[in-house]
Protein backbone atom coordinates (compact mmCIF):
# COMPACT_ATOMS: atom_id res chain seq x y z
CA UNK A 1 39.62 53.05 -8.84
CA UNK A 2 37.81 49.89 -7.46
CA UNK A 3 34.90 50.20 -4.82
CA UNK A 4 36.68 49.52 -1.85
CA UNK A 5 39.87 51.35 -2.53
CA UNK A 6 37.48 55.11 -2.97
CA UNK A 7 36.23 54.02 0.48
CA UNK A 8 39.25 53.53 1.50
CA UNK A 9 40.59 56.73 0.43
CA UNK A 10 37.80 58.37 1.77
CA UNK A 11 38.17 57.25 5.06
CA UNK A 12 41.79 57.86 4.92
CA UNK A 13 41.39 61.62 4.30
CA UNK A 14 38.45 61.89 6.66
CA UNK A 15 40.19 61.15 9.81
CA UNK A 16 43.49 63.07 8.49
CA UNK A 17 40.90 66.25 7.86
CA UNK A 18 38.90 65.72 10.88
CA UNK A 19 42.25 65.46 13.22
CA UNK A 20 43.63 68.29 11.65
CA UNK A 21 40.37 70.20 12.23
CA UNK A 22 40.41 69.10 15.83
CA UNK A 23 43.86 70.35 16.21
CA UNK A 24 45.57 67.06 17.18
CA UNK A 25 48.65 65.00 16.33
CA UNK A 26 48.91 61.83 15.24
CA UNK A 27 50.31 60.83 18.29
CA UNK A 28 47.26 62.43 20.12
CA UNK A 29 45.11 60.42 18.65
CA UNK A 30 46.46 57.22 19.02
CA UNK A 31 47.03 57.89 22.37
CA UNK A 32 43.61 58.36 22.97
CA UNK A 33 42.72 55.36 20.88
CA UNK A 34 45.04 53.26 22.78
CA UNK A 35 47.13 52.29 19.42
CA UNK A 36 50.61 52.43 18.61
CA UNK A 37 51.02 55.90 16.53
CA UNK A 38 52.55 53.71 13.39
CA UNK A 39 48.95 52.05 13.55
CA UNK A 40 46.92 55.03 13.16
CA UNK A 41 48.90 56.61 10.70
CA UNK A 42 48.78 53.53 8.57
CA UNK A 43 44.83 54.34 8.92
CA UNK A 44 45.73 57.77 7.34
CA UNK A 45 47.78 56.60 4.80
CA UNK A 46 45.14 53.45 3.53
CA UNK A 47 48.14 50.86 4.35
CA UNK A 48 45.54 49.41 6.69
CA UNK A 49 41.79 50.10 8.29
CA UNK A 50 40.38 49.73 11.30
CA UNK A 51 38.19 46.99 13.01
CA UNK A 52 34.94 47.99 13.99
CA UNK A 53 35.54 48.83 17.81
CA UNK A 54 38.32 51.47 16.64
CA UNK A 55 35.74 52.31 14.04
CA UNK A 56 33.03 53.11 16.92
CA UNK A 57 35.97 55.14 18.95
CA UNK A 58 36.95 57.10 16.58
CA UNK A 59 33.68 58.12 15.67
CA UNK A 60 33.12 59.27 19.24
CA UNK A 61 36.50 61.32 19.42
CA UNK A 62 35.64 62.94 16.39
CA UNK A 63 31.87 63.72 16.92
CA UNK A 64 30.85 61.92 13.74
CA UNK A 65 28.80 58.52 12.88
CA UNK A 66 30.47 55.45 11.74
CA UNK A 67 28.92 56.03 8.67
CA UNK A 68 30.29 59.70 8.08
CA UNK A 69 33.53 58.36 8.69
CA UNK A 70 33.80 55.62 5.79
CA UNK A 71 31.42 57.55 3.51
CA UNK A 72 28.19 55.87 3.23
CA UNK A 73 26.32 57.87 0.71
CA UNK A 74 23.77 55.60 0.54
CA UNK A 75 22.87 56.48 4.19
CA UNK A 76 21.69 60.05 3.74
CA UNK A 77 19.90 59.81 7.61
CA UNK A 78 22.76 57.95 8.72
CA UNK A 79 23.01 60.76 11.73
CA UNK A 80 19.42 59.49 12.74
CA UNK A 81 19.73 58.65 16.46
CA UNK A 82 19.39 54.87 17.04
CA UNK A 83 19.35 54.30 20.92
CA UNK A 84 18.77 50.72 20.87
CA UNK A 85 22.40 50.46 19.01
CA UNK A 86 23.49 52.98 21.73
CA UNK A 87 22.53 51.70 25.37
CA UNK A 88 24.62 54.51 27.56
CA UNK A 89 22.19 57.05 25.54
CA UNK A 90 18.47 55.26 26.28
CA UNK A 91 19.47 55.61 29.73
CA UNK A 92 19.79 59.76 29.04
CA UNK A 93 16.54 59.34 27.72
CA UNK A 94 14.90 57.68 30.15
CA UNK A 95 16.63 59.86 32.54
CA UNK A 96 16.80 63.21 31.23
CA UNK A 97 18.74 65.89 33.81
CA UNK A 98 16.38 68.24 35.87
CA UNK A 99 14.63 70.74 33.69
CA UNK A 100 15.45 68.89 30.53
CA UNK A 101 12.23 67.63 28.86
CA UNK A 102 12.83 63.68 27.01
CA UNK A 103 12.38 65.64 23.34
CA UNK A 104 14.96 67.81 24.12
CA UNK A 105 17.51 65.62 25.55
CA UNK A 106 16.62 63.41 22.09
CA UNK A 107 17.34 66.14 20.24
CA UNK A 108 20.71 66.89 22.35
CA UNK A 109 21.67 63.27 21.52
CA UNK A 110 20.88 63.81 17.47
CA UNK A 111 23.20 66.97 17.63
CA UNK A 112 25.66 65.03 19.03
CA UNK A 113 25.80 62.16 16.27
CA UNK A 114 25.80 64.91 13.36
CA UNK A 115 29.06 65.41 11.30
CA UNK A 116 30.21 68.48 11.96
CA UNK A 117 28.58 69.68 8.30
CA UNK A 118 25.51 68.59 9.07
CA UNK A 119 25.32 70.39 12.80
CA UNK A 120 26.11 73.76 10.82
CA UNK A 121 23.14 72.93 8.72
CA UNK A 122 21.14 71.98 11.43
CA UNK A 123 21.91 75.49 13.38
CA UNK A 124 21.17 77.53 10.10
CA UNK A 125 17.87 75.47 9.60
CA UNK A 126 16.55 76.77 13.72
CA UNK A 127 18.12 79.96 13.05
CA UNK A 128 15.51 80.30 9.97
CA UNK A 129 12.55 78.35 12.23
CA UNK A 130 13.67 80.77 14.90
CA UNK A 131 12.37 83.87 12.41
CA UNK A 132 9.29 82.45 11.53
């Protein structure tokens, strides 16, 4: 199998595996895509893949970087927050709610960008700091 038809497996069965795991129908999630439901299940199927913007929103619905979605291996820090590629998150940084320090609403905003693999890991690591 070439190159670009793994990654285009991969991707396939990512967002199949991470709408199943988020409970929702195809339908769902084109609805909240604003796509026709044919559309997004050619995305699930590898018929077709998506442009970048539907790229970025399906990332958010899911919870998962861009790069988790397609399967860039070579990007093992992919998860690494990157405000300047995310305006609408400087601003929480710059203006973190009351009794939220800036370090901890960063950290907030890495959670958030983790697959949902690597916030497990990320729980079990401060569970283990926690101890120390």
């Amino acid at each position: 199998m070439s190159e670009p038809q793994k990654e285009k497996t991969y991707f396939a069965e990512r967002i199949r595996a991470l709408r199943k795991q988020y409970g929702l129908t195809q339908k769902q999630v084109a609805d909240r895509l604003q796509l026709e439901r044919s559309t997004y299940a050619f995305y699930e199927t590898g018929k077709t893949t998506p442009g970048f913007e539907t790229l970025r929103r399906l990332s958010r619905l899911f919870g998962v970087t861009v790069d988790d979605l397609i399967g860039d291996a070579a990007s093992p820090t992919a998860f690494l927050f990157r405000s300047s590629e995310m305006p609408e998150y400087q601003s929480r940084l710059e203006n973190p709610p009351p009794g939220i320090s800036g370090e901890e609403m960063a950290l907030v905003l890495f959670f958030r960008q983790m697959s949902p693999l690597q916030k497990q890991k990320c729980l079990e690591f401060f569970e283990v700091l926690g101890k120390l």
